[in-house]
Structure formats: structure tokens, C-alpha cells
Protein backbone atom coordinates (compact mmCIF):
# COMPACT_ATOMS: atom_id res chain seq x y z
CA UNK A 1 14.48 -46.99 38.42
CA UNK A 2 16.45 -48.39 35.63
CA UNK A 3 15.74 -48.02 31.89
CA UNK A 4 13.83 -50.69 30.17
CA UNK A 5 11.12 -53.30 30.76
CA UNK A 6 11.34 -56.63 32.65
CA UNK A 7 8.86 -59.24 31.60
CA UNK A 8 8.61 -62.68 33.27
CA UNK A 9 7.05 -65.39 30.41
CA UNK A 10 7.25 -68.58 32.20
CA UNK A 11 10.35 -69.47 32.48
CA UNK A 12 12.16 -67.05 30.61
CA UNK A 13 12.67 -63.29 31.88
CA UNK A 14 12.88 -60.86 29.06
CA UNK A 15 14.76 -57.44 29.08
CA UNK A 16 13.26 -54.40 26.35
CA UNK A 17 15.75 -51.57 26.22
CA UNK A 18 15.86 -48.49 23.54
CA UNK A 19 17.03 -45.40 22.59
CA UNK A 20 15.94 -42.70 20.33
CA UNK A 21 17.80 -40.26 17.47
CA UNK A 22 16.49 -37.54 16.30
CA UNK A 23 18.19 -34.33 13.86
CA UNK A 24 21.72 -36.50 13.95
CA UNK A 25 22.80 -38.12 9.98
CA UNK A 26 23.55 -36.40 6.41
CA UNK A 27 20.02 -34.74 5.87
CA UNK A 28 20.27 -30.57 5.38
CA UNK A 29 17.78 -29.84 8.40
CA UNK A 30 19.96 -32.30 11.03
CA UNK A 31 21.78 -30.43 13.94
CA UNK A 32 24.90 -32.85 13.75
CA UNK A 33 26.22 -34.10 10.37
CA UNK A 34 27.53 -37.55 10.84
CA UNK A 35 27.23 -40.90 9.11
CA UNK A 36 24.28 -43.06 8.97
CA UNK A 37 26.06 -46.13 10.52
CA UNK A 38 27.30 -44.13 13.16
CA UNK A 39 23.55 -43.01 13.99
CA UNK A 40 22.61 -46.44 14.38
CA UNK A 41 25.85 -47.75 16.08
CA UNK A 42 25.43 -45.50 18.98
CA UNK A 43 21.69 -45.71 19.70
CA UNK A 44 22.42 -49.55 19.74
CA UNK A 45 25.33 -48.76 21.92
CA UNK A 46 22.80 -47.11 24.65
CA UNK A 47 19.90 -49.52 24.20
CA UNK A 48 22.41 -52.55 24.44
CA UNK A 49 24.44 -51.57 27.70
CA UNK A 50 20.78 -50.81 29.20
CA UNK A 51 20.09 -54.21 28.16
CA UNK A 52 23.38 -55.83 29.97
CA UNK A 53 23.12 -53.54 32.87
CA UNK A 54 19.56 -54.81 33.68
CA UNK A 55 21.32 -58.27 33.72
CA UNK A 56 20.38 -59.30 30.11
CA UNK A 57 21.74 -61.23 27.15
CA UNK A 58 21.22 -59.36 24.00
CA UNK A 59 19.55 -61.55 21.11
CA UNK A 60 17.60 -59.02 18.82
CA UNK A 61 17.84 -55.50 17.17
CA UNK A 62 14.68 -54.02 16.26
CA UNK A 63 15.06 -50.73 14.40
CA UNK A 64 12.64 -47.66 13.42
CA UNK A 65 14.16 -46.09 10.75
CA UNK A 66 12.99 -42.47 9.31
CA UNK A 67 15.96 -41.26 7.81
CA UNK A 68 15.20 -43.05 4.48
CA UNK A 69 14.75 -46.69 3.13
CA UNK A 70 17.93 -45.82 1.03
CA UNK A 71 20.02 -45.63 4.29
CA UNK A 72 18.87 -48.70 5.71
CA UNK A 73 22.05 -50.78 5.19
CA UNK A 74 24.38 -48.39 6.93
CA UNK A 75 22.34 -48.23 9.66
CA UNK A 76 22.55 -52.33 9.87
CA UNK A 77 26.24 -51.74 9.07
CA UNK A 78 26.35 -49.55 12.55
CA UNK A 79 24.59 -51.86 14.06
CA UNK A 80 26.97 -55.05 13.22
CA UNK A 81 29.96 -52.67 13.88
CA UNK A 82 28.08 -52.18 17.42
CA UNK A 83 27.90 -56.46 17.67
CA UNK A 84 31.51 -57.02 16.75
CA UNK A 85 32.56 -54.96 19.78
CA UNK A 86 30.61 -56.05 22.14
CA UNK A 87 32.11 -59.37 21.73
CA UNK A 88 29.69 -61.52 22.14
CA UNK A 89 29.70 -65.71 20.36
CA UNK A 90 26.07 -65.56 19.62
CA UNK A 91 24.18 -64.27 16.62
CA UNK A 92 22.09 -61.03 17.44
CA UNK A 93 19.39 -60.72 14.73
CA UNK A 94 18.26 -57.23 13.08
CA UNK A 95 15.43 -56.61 12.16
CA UNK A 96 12.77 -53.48 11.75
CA UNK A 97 11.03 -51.20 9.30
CA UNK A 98 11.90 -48.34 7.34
CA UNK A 99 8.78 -45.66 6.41
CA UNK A 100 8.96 -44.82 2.70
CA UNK A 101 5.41 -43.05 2.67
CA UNK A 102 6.45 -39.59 3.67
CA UNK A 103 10.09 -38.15 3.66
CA UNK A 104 11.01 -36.19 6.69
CA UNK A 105 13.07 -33.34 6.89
CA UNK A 106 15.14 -34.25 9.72
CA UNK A 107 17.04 -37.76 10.49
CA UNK A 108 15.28 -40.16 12.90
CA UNK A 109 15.86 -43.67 14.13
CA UNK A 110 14.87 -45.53 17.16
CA UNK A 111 16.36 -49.19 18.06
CA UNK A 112 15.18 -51.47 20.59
CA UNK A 113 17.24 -54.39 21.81
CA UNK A 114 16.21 -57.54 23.27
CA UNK A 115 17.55 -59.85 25.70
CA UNK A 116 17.07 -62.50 27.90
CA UNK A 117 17.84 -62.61 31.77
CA UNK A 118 20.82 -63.98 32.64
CA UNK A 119 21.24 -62.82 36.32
CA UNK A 120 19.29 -60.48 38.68
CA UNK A 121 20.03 -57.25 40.29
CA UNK A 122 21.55 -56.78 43.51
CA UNK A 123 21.26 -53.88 45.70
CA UNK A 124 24.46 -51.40 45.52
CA UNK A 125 24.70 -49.32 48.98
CA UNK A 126 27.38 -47.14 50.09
CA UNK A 127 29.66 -48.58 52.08
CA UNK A 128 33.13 -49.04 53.17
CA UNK A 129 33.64 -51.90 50.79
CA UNK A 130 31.88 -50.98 48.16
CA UNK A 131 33.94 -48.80 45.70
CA UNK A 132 32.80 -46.26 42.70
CA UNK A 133 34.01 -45.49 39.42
CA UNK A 134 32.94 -43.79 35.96
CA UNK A 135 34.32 -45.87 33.01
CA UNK A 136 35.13 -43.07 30.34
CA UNK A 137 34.37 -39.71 29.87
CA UNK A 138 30.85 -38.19 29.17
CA UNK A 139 30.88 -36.12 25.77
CA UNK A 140 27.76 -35.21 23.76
CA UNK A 141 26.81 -33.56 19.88
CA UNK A 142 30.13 -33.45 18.23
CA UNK A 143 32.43 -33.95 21.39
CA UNK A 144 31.47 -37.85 20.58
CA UNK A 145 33.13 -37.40 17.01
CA UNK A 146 35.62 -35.32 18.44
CA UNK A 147 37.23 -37.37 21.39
CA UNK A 148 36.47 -40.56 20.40
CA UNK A 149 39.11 -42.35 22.28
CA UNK A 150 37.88 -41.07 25.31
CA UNK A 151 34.42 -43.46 24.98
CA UNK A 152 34.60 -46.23 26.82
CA UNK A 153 34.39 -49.29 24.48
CA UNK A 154 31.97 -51.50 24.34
CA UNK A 155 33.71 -54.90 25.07
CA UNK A 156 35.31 -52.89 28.17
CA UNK A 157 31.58 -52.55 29.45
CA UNK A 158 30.50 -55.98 29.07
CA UNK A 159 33.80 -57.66 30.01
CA UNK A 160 33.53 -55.24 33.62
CA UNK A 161 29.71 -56.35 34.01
CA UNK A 162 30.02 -60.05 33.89
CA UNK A 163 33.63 -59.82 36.57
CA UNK A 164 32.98 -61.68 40.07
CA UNK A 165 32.95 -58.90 42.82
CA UNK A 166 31.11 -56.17 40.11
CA UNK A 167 28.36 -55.35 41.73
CA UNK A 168 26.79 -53.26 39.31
CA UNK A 169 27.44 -51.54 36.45
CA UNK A 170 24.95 -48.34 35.06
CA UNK A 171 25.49 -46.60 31.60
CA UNK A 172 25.57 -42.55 32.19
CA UNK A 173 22.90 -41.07 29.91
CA UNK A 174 21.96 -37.39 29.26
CA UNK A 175 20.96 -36.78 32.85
CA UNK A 176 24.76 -36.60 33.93
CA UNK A 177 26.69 -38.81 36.24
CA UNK A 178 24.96 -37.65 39.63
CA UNK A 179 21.45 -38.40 38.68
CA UNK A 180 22.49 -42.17 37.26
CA UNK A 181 24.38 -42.23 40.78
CA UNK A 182 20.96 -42.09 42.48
CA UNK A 183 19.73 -44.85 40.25
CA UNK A 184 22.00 -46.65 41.20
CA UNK A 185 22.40 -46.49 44.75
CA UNK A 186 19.74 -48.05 47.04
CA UNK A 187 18.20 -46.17 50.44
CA UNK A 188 19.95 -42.63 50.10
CA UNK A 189 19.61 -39.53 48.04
CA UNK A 190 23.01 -38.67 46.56
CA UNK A 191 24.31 -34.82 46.52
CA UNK A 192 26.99 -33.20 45.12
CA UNK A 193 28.72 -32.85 48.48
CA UNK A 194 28.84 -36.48 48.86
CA UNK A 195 30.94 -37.26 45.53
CA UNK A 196 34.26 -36.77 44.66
CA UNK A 197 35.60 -37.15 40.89
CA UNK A 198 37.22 -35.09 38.64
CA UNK A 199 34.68 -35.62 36.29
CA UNK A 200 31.50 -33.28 35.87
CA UNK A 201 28.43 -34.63 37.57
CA UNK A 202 25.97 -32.58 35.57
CA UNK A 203 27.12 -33.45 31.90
CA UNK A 204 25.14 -35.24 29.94
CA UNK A 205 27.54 -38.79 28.42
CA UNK A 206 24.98 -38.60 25.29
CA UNK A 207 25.06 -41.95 23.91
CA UNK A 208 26.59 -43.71 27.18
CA UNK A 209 30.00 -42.32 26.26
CA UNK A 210 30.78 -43.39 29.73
CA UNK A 211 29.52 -45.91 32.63
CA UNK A 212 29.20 -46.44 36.27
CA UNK A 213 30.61 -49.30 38.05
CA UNK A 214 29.95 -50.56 41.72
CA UNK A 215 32.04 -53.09 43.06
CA UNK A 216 34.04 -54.63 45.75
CA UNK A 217 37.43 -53.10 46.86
CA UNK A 218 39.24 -56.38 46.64
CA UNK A 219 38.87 -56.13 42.98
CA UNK A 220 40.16 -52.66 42.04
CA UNK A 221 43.52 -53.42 40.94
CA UNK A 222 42.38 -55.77 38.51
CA UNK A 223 39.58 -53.42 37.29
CA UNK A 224 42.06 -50.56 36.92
CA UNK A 225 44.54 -52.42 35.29
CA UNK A 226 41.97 -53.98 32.54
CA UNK A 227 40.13 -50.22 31.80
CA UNK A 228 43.50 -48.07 31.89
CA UNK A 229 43.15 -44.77 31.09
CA UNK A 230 39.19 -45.16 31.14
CA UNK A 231 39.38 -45.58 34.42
CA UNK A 232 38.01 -42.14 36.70
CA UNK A 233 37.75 -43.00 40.50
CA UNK A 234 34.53 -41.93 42.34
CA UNK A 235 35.06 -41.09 45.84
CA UNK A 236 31.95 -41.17 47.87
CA UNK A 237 31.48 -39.91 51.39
């Protein structure tokens, strides 16, 4: 089951994805000390390749914001830094509240993106022509401050998703590579036996540092040669 909610109103199919943050920006009690736009530009970066991955066009950024109304604009700052590199010719608006009642102790900020429906799923089995591969690395906490040019980027993600002969493509979240693996593949349970990567299966990618990608053999040498050194073959057996 992918994450996020498909809704069919007439005809127009609309895609709800999110993601959560909670202890991460500049307050005393948070468990990782970064930036407030950098808060918000990677929980937009995991709601927003949900959002593509489920076959959606991104048009709205709705944000939940509890780490103070004073840090509202960097978080919209993060979010337009997020918008620029995804690439995309089309305004995405922001929008949201900020609560102002009761100060909390601890960072917090949730974003939801929606899209619009732009193509539908198709099934991803494993098979000789089908091939595998894990677009960047998956790093968590400070490892995403740390090795930053190991992420893949954003554009990369959305470029890969809309190439003919992509079957699929499936951010990693904080359940590792092998558990996105069986949410991605349809009619068999996928073990640790059956993969081979030089990547671990188990770690969690945080905010999507890194992404699955299904697709046909034919097109691996132009999918190689466009991700580079983000590129981590999948072998599955």
C-alpha cells in the first residue's frame, strides 16, 4: 500500500500526501539543531515525491506549523527552495496555519501536498525485464546534513518518474529499502535473500534521501547515465 489518499471527484482524481517533523529546528529541547527552512524543505521533499510516485501533479502546500509564528517565512522559504528543484512550470501555492496560543517546547511541523492525477499505477513484478535500482543513498538525523551530496535531488526524481519505460518509481522512507521493496512489488513477499545491493536494506532514508525505481532493461543506460553517481543497482533473484 502506498502512502497517501486517492480521491476520485468527478472528473478529476486527487492525490493527499504528508509528512510529519517533530524535535528537528533551533528550539533548546529539539534532538537535531538545523534550520527552519530546512525543516520544511525536507518534509515537503517526502510528502511531494509521495505525491509524484502515486502518479500526481503537485499544485498545493498546506503546512502545520508549531515551531512558532515567527518562523513561518523560513519554513515557506524551504518550501520554495523545495519547488525550484523540483522543476516544475506551474505555480504550487502555500498555504497553512501557524498556532500562536501555546508555545511548545520542541519544534513541530507537518505539510501536506496536493496534486492532481496525471497517470495511474501499473503493476511492477519481478521479472527478467524488469530491472531495480535505489536512486541515492539512505541517511537519517544528522547524516542528512552531513552527506548531503549523497541525496538524490529532487529534479533527478521527477525527471526518472515521468521517462517512457519507468515503470515505477517509490521514495525509501524510515522503514528501509526492503520493506518499500515489498510495496512496491506486486504478488510476492520480498526477503533479504532475494536482493542484492550494496546498500543496507534495513536503514531508514529519513526524509526520502533516496528512491526506488522499476523499469525496463532497454532503458538502463540512459537512466545510469542521467543519475551518475546516484545510481546503486538492485539485483533481484
Amino acid at each position: 500500500m502506498r502512502d497517501g489518499t486517492v480521491i476520485e471527484l468527478g472528473a478529476e482524481t486527487l492525490i493527499i500526501t504528508s509528512d510529519n517533523s517533530g524535535a528537528i529546528g533551533m528550539k533548546e529541547q529539539d534532538r537535531v539543531a538545523v534550520p527552519y527552512d530546512v525543516v520544511a524543505y525536507y518534509a515537503f521533499r517526502v510528502a511531494v515525491m509521495e505525491n509524484v510516485a502515486l502518479g500526481g501533479v503537485p499544485v498545493s502546500v498546506v503546512m502545520h506549523n508549531f515551531c512558532g509564528d515567527r518562523e513561518w517565512e523560513a519554513l515557506v522559504s524551504g518550501v520554495e527552495r523545495g519547488k525550484r528543484e523540483l522543476g516544475v512550470n506551474y505555480e504550487i501555492t502555500i498555504t497553512g496555519s501557524s498556532e500562536t496560543n501555546m508555545p511548545l517546547l520542541q519544534s513541530a511541523l507537518g505539510v501536506v501536498v496536493i496534486g492532481k492525477q496525471h497517470r495511474t499505477l501499473s503493476k511492477v513484478c519481478i521479472e527478467y525485464a524488469t530491472k531495480f535500482a535505489v536512486i541515492g543513498k539512505p541517511l537519517v538525523g544528522e547524516e542528512v546534513v552531513n552527506e548531503e551530496a549523497a541525496i538524490a535531488p529532487l529534479e533527478l526524481f521527477r525527471y526518472i518518474s515521468e521517462q517512457e519505460g519507468v515503470q515505477s518509481v517509490l521514495p525509501v522512507g524510515s522503514k528501509g529499502i526492503l520493506y518499500e521493496l515489498n510495496e512496491l512489488v506486486d504478488g510476492v513477499k520480498v526477503v533479504e535473500s532475494m536482493v542484492q545491493t550494496d546498500l543496507d536494506l534495513y536503514k531508514s532514508s529519513g526524509p526520502s534521501t533516496c528512491f526506488i525505481v522499476a523499469y525496463d532493461g532497454a532503458v538502463e543506460e540512459r537512466l545510469l547515465k542521467r543519475a551518475g553517481q546516484y545510481f546503486n543497482r538492485v539485483e533481484m533473484m
